[in-house]
C-alpha atoms as a PDB file:
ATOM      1  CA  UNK A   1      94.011 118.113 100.912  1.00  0.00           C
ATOM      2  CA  UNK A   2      95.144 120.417  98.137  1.00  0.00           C
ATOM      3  CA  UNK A   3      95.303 123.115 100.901  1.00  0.00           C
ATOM      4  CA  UNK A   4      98.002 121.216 103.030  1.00  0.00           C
ATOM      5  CA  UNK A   5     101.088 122.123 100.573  1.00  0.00           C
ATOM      6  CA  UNK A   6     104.560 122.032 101.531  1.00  0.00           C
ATOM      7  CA  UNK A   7     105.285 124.970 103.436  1.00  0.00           C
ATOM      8  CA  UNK A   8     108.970 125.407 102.688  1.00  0.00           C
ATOM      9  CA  UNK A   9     107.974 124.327  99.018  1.00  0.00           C
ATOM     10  CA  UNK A  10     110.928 126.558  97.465  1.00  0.00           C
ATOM     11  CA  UNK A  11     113.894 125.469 100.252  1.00  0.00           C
ATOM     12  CA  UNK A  12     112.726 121.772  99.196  1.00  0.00           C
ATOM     13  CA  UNK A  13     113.119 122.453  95.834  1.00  0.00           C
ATOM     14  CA  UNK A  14     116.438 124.113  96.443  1.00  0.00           C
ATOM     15  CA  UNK A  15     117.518 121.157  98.313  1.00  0.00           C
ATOM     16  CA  UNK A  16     116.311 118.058  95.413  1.00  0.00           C
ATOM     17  CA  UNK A  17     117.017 120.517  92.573  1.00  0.00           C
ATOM     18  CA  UNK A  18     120.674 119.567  91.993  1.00  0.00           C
ATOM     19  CA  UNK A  19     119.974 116.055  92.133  1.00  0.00           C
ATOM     20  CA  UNK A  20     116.714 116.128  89.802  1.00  0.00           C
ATOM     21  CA  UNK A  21     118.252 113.884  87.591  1.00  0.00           C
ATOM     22  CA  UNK A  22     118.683 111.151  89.911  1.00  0.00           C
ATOM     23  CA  UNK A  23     115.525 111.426  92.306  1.00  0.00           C
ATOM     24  CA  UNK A  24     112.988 108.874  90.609  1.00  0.00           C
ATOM     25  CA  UNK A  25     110.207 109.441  92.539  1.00  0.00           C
ATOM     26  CA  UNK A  26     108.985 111.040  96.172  1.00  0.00           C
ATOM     27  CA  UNK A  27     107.318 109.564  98.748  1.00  0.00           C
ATOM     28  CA  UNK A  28     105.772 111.083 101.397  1.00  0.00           C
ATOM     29  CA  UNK A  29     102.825 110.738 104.114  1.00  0.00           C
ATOM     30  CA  UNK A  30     100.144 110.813 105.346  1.00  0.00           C
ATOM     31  CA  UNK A  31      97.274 112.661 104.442  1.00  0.00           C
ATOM     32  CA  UNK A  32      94.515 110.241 105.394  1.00  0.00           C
ATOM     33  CA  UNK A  33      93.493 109.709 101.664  1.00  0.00           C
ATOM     34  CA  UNK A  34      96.241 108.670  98.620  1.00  0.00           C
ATOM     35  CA  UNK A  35      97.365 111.675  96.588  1.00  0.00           C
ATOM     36  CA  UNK A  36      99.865 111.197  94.025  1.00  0.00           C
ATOM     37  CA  UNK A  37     100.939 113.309  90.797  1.00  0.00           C
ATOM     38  CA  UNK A  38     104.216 115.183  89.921  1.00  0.00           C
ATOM     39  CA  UNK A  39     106.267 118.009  91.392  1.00  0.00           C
ATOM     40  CA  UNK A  40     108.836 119.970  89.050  1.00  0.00           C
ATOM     41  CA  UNK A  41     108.318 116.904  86.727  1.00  0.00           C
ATOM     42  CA  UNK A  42     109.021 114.222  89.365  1.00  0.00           C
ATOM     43  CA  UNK A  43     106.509 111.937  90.130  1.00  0.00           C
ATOM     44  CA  UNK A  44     105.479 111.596  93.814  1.00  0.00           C
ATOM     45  CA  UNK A  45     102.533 109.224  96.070  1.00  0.00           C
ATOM     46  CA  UNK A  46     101.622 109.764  99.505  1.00  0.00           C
ATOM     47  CA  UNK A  47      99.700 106.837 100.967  1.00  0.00           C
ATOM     48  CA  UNK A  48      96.554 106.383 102.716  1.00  0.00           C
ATOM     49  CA  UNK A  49      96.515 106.243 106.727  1.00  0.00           C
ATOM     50  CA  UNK A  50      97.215 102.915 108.427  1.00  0.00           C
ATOM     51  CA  UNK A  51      93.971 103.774 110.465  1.00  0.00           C
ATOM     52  CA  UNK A  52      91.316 105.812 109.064  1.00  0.00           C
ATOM     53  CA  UNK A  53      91.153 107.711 105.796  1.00  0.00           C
ATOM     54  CA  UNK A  54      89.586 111.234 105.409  1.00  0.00           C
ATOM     55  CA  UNK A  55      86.462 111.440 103.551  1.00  0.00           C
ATOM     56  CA  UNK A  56      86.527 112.586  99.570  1.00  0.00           C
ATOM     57  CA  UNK A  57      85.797 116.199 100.078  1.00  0.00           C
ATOM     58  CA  UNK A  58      87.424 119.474  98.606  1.00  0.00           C
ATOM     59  CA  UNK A  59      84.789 121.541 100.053  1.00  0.00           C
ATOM     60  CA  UNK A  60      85.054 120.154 103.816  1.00  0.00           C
ATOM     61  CA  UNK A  61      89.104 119.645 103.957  1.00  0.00           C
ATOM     62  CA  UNK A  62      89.367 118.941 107.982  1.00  0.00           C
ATOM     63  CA  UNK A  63      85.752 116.925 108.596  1.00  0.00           C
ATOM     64  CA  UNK A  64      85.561 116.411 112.048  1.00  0.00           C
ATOM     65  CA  UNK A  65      84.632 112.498 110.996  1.00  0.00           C
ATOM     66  CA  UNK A  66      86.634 110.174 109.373  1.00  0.00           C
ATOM     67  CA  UNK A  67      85.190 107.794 106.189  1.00  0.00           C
ATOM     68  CA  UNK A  68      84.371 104.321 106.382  1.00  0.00           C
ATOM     69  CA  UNK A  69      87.313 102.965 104.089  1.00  0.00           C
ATOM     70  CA  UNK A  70      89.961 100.339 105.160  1.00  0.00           C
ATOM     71  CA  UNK A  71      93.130 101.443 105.938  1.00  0.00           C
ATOM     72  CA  UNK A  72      96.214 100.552 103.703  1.00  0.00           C
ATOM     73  CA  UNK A  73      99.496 100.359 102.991  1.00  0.00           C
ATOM     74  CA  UNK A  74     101.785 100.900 100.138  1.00  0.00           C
ATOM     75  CA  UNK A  75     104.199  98.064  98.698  1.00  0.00           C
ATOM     76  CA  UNK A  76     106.693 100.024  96.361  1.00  0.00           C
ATOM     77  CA  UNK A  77     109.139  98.226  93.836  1.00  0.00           C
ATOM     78  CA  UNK A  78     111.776  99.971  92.678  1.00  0.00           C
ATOM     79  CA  UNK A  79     113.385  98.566  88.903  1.00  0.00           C
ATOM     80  CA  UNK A  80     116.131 100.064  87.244  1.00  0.00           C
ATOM     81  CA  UNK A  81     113.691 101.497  84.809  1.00  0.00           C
ATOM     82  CA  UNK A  82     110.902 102.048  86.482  1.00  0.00           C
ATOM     83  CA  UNK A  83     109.134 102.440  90.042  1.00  0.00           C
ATOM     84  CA  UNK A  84     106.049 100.599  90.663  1.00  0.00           C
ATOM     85  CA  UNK A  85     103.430 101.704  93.608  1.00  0.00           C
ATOM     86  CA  UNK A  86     100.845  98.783  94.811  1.00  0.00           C
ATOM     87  CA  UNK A  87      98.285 100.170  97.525  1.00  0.00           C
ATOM     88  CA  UNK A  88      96.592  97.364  99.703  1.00  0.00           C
ATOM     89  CA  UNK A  89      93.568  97.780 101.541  1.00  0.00           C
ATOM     90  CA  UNK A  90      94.020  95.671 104.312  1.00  0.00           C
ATOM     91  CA  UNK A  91      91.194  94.577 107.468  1.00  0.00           C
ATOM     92  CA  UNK A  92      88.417  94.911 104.101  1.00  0.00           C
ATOM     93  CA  UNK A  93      85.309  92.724 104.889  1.00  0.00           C
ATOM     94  CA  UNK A  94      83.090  93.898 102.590  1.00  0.00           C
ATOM     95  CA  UNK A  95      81.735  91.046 100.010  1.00  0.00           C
ATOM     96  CA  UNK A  96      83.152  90.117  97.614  1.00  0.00           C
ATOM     97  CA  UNK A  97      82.034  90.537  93.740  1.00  0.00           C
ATOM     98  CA  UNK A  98      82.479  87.955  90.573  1.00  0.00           C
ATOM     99  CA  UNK A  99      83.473  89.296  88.422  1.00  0.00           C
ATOM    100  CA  UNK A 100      81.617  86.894  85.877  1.00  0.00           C
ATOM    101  CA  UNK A 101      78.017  87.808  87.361  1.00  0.00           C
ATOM    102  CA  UNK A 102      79.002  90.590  89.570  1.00  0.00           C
ATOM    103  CA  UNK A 103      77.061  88.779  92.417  1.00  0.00           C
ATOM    104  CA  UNK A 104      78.716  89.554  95.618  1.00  0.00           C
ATOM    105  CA  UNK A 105      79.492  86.657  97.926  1.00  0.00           C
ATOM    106  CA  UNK A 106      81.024  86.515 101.272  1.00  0.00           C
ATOM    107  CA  UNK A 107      84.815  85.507 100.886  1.00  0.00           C
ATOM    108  CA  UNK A 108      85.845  82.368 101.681  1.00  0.00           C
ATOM    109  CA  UNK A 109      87.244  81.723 104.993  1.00  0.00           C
ATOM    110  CA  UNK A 110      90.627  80.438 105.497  1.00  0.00           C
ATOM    111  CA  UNK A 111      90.013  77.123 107.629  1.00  0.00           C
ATOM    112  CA  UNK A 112      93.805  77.228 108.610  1.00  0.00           C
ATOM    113  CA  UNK A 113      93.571  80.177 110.245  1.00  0.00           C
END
């Protein structure tokens, strides 16, 4: 995933540049897996895919398979002071664990629904 970089990296940056000071985060997508760190010193998170994610492997970048994990999507709040990223897997069935005896037990089912 490292390998798919911007590939007008410098025109970008000549484009956000002059308003550094006011860009509070970047959000991009999608690479099939969640990536997020900083750029020039502003932070940045590209979610997951809504369908499959690519499996966790720097030494196979383009698998021709895709992994097992749920897909997800990203809730973002934005503060004054601060931006907040949540990631939720969503269409997980796997048991769940408690956390007090780390047994895992199906969830409970929602007779409602």
């Amino acid at each position: 995933m490292d390998r798919d970089n911007l590939i007008n990296a410098s025109t970008f940056w000549s484009v956000i540049h002059p308003y550094k000071d006011k860009v509070r985060h970047l959000f991009f997508g999608h690479l099939h897996r969640s990536v997020s760190g900083s750029y020039q010193g502003i932070s940045f998170s590209c979610p997951p895919s809504l369908v499959h994610q690519t499996p966790f492997d720097f030494d196979n970048p383009k698998p021709g398979y895709v992994s097992p994990e749920p897909p997800v999507y990203n809730l973002v709040e934005l503060h004054s002071d601060r931006v907040v990223v949540h990631a939720h897997n969503f269409l997980h069935d796997s048991p769940a664990i408690n956390s007090r005896t780390s047994q895992r037990y199906q969830k409970p089912v929602d007779p409602d629904s």
